[in-house]
PDB file of N, CA and C in Angstrom:
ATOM      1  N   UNK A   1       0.824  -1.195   0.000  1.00  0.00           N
ATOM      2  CA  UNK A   1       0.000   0.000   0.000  1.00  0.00           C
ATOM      3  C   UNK A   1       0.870   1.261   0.000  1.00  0.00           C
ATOM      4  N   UNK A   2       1.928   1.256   0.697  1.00  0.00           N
ATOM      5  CA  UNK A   2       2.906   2.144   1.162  1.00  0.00           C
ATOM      6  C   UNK A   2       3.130   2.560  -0.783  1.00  0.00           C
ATOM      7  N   UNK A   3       3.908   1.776  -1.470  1.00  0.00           N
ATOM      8  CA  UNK A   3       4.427   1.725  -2.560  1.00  0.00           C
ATOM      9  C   UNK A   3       3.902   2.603  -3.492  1.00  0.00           C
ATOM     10  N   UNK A   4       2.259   1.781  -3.235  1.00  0.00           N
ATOM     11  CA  UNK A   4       1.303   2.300  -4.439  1.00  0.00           C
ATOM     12  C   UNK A   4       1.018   3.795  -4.306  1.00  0.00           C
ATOM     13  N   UNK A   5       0.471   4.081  -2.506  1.00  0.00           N
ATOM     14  CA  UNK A   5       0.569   5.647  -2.262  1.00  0.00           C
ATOM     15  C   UNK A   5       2.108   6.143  -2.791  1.00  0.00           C
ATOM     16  N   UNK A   6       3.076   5.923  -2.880  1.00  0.00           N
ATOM     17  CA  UNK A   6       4.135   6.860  -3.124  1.00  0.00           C
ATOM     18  C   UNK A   6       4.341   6.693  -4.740  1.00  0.00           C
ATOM     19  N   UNK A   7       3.741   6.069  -5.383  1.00  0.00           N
ATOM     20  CA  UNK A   7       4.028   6.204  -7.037  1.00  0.00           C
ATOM     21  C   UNK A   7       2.543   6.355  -8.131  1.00  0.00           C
ATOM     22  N   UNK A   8       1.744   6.077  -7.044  1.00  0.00           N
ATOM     23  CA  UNK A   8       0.189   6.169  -7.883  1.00  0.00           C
ATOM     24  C   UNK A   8      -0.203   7.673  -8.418  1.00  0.00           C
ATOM     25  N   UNK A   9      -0.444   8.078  -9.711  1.00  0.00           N
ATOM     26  CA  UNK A   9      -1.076   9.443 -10.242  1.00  0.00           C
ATOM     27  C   UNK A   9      -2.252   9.101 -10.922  1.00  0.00           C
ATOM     28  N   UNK A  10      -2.703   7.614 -11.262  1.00  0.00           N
ATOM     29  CA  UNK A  10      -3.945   7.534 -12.084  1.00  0.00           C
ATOM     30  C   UNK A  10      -5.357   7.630 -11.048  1.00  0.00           C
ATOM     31  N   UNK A  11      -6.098   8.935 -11.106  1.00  0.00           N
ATOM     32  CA  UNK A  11      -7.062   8.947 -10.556  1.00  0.00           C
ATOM     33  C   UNK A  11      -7.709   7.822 -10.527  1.00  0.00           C
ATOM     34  N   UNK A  12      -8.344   7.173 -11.851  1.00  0.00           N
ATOM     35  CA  UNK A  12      -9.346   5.947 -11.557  1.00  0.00           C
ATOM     36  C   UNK A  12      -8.652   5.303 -10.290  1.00  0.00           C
ATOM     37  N   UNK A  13      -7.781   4.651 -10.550  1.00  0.00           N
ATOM     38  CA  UNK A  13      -7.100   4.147  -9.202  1.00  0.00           C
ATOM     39  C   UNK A  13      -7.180   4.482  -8.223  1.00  0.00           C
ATOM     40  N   UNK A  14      -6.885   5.558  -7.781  1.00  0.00           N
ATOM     41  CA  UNK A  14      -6.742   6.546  -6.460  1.00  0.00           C
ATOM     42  C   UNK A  14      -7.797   6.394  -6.104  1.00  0.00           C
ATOM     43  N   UNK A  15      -9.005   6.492  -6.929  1.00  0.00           N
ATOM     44  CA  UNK A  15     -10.814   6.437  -6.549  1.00  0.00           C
ATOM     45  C   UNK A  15     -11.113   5.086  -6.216  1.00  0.00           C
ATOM     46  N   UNK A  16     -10.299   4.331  -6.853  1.00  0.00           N
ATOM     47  CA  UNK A  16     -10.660   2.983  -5.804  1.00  0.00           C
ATOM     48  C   UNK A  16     -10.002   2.611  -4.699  1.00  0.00           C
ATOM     49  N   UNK A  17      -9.028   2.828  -4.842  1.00  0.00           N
ATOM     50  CA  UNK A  17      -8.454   3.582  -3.206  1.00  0.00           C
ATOM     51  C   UNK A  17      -9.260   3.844  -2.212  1.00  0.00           C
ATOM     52  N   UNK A  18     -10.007   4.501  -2.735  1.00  0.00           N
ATOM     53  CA  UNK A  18     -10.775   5.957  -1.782  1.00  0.00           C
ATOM     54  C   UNK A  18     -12.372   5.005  -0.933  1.00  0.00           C
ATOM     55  N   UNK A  19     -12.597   4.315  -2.219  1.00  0.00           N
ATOM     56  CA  UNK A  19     -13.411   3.658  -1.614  1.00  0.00           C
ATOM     57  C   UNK A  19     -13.473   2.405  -1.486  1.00  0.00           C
ATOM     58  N   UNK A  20     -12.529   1.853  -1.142  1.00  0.00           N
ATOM     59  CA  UNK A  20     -11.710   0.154  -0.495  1.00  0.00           C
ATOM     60  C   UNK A  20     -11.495   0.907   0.730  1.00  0.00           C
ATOM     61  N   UNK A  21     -11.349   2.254   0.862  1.00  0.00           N
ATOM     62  CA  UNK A  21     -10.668   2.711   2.387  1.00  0.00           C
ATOM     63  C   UNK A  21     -12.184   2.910   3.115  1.00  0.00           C
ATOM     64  N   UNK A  22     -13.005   3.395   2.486  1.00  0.00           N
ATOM     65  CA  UNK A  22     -14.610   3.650   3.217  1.00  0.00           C
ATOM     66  C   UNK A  22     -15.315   2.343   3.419  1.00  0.00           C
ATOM     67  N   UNK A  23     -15.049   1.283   2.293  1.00  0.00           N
ATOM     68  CA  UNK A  23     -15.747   0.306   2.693  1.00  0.00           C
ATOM     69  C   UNK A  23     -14.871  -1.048   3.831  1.00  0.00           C
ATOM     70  N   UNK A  24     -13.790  -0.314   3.689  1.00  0.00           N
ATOM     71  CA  UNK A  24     -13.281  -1.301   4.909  1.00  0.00           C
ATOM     72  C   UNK A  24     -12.928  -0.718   6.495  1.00  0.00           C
ATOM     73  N   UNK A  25     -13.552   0.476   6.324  1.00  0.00           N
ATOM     74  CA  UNK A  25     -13.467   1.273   7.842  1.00  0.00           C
ATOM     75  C   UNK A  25     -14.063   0.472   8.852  1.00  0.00           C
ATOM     76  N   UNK A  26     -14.453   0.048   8.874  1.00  0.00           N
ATOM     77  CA  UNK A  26     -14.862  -0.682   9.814  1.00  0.00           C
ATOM     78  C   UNK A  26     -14.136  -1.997  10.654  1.00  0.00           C
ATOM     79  N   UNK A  27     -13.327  -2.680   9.573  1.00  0.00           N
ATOM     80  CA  UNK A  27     -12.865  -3.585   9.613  1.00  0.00           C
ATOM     81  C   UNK A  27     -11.092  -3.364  10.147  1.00  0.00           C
ATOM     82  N   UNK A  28     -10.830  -1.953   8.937  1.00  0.00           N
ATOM     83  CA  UNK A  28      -9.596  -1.584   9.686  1.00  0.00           C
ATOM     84  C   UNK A  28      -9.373  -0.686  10.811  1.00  0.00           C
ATOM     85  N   UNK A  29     -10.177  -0.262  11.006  1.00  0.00           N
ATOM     86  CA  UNK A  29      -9.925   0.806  12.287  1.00  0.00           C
ATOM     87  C   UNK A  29     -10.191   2.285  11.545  1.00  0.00           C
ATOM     88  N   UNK A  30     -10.700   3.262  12.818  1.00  0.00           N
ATOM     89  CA  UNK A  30     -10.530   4.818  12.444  1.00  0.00           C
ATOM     90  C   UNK A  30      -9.475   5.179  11.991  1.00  0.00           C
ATOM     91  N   UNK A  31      -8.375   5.121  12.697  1.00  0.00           N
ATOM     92  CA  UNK A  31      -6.898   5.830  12.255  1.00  0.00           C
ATOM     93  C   UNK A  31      -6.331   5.339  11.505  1.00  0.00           C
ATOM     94  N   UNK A  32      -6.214   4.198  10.859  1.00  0.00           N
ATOM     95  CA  UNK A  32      -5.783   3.735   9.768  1.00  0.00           C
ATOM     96  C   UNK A  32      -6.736   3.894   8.254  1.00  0.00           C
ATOM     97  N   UNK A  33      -8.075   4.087   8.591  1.00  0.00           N
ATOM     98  CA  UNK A  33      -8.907   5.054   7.378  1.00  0.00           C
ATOM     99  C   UNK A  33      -8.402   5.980   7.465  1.00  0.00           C
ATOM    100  N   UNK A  34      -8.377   6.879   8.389  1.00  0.00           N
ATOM    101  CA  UNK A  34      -8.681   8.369   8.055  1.00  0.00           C
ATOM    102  C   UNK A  34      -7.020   8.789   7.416  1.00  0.00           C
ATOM    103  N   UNK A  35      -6.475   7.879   7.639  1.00  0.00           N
ATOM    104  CA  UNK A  35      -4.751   7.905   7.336  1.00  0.00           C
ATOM    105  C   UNK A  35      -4.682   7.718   5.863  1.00  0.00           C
ATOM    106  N   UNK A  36      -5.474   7.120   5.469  1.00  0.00           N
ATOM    107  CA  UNK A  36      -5.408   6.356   3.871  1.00  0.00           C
ATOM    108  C   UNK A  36      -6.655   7.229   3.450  1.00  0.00           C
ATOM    109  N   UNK A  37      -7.356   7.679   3.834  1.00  0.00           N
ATOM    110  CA  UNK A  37      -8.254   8.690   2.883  1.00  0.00           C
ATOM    111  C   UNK A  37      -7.945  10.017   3.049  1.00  0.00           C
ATOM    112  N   UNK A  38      -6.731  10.400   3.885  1.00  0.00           N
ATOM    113  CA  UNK A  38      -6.453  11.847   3.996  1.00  0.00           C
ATOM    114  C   UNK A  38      -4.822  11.729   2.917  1.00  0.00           C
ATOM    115  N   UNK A  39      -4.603  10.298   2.444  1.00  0.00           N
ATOM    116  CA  UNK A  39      -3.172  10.651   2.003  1.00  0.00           C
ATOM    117  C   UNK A  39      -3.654  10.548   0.345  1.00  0.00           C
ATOM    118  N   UNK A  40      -4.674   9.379   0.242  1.00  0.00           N
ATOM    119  CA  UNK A  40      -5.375   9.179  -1.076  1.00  0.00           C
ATOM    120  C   UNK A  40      -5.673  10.558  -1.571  1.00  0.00           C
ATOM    121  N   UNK A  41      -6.584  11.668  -0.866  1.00  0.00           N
ATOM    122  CA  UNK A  41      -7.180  12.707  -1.082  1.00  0.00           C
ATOM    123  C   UNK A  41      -5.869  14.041  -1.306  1.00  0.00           C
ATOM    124  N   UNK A  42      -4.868  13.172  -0.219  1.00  0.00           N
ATOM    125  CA  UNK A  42      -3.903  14.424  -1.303  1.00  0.00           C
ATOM    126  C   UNK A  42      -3.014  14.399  -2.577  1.00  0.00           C
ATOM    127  N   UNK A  43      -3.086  13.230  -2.685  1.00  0.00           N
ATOM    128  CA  UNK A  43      -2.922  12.643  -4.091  1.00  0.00           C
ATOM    129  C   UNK A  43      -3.668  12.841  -5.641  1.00  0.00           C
ATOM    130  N   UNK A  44      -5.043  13.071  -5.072  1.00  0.00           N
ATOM    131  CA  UNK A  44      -5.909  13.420  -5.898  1.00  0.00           C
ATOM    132  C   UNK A  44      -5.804  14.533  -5.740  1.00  0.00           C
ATOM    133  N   UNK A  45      -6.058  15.243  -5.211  1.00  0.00           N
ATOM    134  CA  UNK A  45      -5.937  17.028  -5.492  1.00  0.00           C
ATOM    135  C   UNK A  45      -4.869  17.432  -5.605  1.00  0.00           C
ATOM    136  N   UNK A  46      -3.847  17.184  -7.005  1.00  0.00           N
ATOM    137  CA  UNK A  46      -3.013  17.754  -7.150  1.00  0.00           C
ATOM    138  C   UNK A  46      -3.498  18.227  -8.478  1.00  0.00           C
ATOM    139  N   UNK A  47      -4.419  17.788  -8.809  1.00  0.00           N
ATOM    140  CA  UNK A  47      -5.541  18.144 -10.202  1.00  0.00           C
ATOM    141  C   UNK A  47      -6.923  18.760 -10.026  1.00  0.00           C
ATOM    142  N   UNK A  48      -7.282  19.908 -10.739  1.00  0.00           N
ATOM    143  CA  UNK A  48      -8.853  20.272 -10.666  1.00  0.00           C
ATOM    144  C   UNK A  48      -9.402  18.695 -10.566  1.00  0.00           C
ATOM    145  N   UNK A  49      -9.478  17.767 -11.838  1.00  0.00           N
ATOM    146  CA  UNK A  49     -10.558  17.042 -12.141  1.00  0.00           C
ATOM    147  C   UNK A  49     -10.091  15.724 -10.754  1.00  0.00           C
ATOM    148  N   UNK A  50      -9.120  15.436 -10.489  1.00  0.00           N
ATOM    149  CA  UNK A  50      -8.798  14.927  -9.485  1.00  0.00           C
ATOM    150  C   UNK A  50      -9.734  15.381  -7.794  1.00  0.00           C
ATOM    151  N   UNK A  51      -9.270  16.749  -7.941  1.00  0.00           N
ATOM    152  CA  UNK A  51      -9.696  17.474  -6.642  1.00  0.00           C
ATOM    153  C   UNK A  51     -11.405  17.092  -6.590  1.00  0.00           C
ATOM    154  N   UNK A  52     -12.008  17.474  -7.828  1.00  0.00           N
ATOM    155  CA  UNK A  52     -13.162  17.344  -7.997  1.00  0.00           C
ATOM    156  C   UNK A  52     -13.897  15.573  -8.125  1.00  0.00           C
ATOM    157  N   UNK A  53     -12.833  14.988  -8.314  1.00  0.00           N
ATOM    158  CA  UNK A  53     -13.665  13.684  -8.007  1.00  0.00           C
ATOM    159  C   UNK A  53     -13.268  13.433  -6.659  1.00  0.00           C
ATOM    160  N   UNK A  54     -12.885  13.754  -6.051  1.00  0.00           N
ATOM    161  CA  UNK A  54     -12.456  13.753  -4.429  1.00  0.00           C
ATOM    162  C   UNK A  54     -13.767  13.935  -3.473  1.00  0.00           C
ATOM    163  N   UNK A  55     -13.501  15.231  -3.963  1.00  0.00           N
ATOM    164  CA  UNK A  55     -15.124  15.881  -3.665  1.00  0.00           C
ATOM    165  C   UNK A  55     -16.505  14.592  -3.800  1.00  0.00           C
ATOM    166  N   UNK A  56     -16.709  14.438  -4.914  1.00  0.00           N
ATOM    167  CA  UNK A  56     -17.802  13.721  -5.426  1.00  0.00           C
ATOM    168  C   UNK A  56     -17.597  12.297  -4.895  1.00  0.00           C
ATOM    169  N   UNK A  57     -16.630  11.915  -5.111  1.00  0.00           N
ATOM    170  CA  UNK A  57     -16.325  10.362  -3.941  1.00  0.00           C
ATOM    171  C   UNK A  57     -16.995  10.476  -2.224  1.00  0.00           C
ATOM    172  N   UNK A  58     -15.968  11.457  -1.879  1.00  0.00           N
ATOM    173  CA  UNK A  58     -16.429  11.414  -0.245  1.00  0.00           C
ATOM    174  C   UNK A  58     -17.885  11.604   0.056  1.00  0.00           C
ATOM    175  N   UNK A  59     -18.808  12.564  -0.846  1.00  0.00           N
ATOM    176  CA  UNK A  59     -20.102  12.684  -1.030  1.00  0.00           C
ATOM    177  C   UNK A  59     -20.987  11.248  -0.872  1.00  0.00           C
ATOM    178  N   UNK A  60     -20.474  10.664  -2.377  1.00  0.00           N
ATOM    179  CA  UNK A  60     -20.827   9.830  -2.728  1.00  0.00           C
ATOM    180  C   UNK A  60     -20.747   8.143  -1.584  1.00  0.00           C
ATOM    181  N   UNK A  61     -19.794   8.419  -0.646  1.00  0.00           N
ATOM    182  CA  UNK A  61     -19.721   7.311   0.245  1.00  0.00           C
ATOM    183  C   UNK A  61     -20.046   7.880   1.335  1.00  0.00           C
ATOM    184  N   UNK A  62     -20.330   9.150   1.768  1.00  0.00           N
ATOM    185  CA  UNK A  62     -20.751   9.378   3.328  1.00  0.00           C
ATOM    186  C   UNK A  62     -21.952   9.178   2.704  1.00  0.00           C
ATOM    187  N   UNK A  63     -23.327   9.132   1.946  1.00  0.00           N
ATOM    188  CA  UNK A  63     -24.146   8.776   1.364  1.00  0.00           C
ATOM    189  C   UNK A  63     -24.313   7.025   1.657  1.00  0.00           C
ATOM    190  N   UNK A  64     -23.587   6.597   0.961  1.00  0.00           N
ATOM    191  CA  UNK A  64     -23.748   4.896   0.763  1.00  0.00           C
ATOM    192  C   UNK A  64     -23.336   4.336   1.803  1.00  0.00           C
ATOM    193  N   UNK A  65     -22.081   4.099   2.680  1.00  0.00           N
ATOM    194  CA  UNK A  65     -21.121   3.430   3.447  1.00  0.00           C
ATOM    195  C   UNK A  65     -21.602   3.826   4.721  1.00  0.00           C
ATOM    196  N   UNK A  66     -22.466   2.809   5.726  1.00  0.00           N
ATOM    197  CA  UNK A  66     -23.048   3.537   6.563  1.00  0.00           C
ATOM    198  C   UNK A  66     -21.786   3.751   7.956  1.00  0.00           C
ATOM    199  N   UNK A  67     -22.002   4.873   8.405  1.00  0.00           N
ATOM    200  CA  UNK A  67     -20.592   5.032   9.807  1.00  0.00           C
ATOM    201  C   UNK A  67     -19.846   6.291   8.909  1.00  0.00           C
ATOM    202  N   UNK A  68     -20.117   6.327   7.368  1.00  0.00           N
ATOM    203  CA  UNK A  68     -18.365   6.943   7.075  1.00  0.00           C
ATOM    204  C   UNK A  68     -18.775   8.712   7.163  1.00  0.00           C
ATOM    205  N   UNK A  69     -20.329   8.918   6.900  1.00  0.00           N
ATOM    206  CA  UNK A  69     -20.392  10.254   6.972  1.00  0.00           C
ATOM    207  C   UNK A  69     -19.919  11.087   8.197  1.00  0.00           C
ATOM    208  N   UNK A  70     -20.249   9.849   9.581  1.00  0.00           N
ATOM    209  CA  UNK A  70     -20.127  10.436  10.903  1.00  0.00           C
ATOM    210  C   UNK A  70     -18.475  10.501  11.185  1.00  0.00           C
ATOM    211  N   UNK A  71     -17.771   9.532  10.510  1.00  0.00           N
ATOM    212  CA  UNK A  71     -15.779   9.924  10.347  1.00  0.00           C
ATOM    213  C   UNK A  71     -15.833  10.615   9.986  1.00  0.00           C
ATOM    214  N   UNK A  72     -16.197  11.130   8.943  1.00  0.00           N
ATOM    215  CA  UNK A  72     -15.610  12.263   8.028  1.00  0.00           C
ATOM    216  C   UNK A  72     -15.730  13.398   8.784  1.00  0.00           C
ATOM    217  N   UNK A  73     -17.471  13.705   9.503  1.00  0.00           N
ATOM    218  CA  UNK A  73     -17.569  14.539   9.856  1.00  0.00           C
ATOM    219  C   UNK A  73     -16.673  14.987  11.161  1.00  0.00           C
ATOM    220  N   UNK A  74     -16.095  13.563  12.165  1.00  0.00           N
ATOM    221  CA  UNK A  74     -15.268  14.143  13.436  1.00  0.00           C
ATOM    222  C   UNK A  74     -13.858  14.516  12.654  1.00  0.00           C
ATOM    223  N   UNK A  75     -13.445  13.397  11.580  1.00  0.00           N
ATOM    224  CA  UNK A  75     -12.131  14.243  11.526  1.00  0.00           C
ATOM    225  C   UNK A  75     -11.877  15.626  10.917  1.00  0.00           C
ATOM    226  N   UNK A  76     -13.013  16.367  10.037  1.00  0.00           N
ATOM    227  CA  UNK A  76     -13.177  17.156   9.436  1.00  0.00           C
ATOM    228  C   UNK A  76     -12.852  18.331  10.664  1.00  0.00           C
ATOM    229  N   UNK A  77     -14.419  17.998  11.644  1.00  0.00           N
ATOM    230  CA  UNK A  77     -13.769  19.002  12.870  1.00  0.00           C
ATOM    231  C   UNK A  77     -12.013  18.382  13.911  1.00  0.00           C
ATOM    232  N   UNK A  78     -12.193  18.026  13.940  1.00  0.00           N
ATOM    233  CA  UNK A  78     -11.144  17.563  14.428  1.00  0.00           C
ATOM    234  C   UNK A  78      -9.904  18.364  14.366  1.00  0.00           C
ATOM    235  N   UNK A  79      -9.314  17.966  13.007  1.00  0.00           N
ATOM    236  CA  UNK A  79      -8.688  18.419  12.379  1.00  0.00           C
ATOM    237  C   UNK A  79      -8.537  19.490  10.952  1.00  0.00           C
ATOM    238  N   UNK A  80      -9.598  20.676  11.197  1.00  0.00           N
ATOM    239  CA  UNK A  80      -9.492  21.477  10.260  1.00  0.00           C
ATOM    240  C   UNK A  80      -8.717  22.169   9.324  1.00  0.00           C
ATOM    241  N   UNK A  81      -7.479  22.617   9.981  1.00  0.00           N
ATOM    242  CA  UNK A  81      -6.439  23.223   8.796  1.00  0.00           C
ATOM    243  C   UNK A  81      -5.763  21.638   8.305  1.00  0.00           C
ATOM    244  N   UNK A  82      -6.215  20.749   8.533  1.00  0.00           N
ATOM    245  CA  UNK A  82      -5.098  19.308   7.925  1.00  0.00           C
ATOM    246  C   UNK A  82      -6.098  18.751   6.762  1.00  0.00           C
ATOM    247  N   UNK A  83      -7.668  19.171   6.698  1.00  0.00           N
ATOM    248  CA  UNK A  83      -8.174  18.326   5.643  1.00  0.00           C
ATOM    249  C   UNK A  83      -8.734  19.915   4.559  1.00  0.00           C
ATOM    250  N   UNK A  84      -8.496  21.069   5.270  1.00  0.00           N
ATOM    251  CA  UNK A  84      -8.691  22.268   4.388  1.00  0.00           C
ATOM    252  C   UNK A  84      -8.503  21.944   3.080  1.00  0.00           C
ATOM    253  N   UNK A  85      -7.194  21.817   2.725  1.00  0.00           N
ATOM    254  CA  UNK A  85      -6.681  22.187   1.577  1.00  0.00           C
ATOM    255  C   UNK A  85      -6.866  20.815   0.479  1.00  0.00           C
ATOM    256  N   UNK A  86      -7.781  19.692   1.177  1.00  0.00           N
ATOM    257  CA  UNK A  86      -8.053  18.402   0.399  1.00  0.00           C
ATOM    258  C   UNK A  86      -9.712  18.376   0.061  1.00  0.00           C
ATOM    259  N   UNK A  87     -10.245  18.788   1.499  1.00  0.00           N
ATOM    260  CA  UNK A  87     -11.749  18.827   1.055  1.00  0.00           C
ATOM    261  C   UNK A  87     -12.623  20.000   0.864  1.00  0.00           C
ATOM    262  N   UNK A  88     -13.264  20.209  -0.092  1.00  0.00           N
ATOM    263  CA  UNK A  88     -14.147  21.546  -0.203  1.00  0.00           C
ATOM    264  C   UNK A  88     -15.067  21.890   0.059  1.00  0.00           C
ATOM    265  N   UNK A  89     -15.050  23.352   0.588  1.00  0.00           N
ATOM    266  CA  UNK A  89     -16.189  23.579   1.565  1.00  0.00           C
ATOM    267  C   UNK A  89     -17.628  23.355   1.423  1.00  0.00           C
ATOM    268  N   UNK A  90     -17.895  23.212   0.233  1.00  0.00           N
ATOM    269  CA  UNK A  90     -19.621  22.487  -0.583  1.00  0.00           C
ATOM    270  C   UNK A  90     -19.879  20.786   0.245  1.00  0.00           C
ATOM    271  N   UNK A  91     -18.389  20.109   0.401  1.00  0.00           N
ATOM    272  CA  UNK A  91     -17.899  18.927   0.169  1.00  0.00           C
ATOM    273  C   UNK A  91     -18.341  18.677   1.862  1.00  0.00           C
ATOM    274  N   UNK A  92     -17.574  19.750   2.468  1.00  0.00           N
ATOM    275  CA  UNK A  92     -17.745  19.509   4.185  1.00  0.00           C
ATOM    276  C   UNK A  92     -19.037  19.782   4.270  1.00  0.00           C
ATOM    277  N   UNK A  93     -19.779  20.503   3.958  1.00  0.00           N
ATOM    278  CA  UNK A  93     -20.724  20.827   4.491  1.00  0.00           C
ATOM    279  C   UNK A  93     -22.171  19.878   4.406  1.00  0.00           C
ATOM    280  N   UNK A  94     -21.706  19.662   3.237  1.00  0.00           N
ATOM    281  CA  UNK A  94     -22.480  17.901   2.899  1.00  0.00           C
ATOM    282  C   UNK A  94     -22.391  16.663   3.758  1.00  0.00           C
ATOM    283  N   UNK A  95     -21.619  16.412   4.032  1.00  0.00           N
ATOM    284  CA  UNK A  95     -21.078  15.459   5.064  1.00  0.00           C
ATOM    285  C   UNK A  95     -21.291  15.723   6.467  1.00  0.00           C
ATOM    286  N   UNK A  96     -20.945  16.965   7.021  1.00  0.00           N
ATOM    287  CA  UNK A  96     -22.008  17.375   8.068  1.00  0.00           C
ATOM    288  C   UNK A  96     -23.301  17.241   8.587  1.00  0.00           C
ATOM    289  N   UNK A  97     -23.867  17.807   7.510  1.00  0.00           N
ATOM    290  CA  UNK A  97     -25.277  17.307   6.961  1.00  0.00           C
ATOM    291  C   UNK A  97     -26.023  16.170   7.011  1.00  0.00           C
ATOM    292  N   UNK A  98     -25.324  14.828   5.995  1.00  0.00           N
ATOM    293  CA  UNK A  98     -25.129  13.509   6.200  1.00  0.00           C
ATOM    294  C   UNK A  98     -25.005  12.979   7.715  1.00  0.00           C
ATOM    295  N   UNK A  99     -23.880  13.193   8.403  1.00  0.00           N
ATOM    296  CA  UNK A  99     -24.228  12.803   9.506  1.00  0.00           C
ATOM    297  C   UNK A  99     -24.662  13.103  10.663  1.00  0.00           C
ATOM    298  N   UNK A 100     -25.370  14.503  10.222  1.00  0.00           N
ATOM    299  CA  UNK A 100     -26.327  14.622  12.080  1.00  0.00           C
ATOM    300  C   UNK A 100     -25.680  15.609  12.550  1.00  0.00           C
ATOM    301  N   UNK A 101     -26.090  15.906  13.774  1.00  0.00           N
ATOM    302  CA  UNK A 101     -25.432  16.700  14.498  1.00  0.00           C
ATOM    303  C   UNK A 101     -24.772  16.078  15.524  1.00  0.00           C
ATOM    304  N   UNK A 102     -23.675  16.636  16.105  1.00  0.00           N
ATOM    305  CA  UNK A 102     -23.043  16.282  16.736  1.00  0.00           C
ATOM    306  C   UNK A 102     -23.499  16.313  17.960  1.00  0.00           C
ATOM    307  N   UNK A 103     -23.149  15.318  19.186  1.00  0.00           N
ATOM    308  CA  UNK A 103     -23.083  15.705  20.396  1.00  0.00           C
ATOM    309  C   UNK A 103     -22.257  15.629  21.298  1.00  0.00           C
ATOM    310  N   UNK A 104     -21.478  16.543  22.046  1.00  0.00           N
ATOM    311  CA  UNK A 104     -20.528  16.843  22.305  1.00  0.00           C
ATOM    312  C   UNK A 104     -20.196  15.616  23.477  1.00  0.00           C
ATOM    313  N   UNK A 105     -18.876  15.427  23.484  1.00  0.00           N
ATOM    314  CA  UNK A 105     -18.200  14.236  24.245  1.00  0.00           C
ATOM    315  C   UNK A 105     -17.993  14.467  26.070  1.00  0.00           C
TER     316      UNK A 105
END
């Protein structure tokens, strides 16, 4: 995996990446998703059409993949200036949305 993240540029790829990492969250753990969809996602946005299927992926699986809207949404807050510059603000705010409101810990 290591390999493929350090030499992979073909989006299609990267997008299945993206969602082998949502549909196995569960199985692998939080921090090892959010590790592989925050490194996938900067991989892809090194391109508009990249950036933009980024966008439309994470949409598209906090939607389908049940659990992944409510990750997205803690690491999003969580960690704000670290997923800024990968996810877009149309993108967060959707996913928010998707999973509810929060209640505080």
């Amino acid at each position: 995996l290591d390999l493929l993240l350090a030499h992979e540029q073909d989006p299609a790829v990267l997008d299945t990446l993206l969602r082998a990492a949502a549909d196995g969250a569960a199985r692998r753990g939080e921090e090892p998703t959010r590790e592989l969809v925050h490194r996938t996602g900067l991989l892809l946005v090194r391109t508009p059409a990249g950036a933009t299927g980024f966008d439309r992926g994470l949409v598209e699986l906090a939607r389908r993949v049940p659990g992944f809207a409510t990750l997205m949404a803690r690491w999003l807050a969580d960690s704000p200036d670290e997923w800024a510059g990968v996810v877009g603000p149309s993108t967060r705010r959707v996913i928010e949305n998707l999973a509810g409101p929060r209640v505080p810990a």
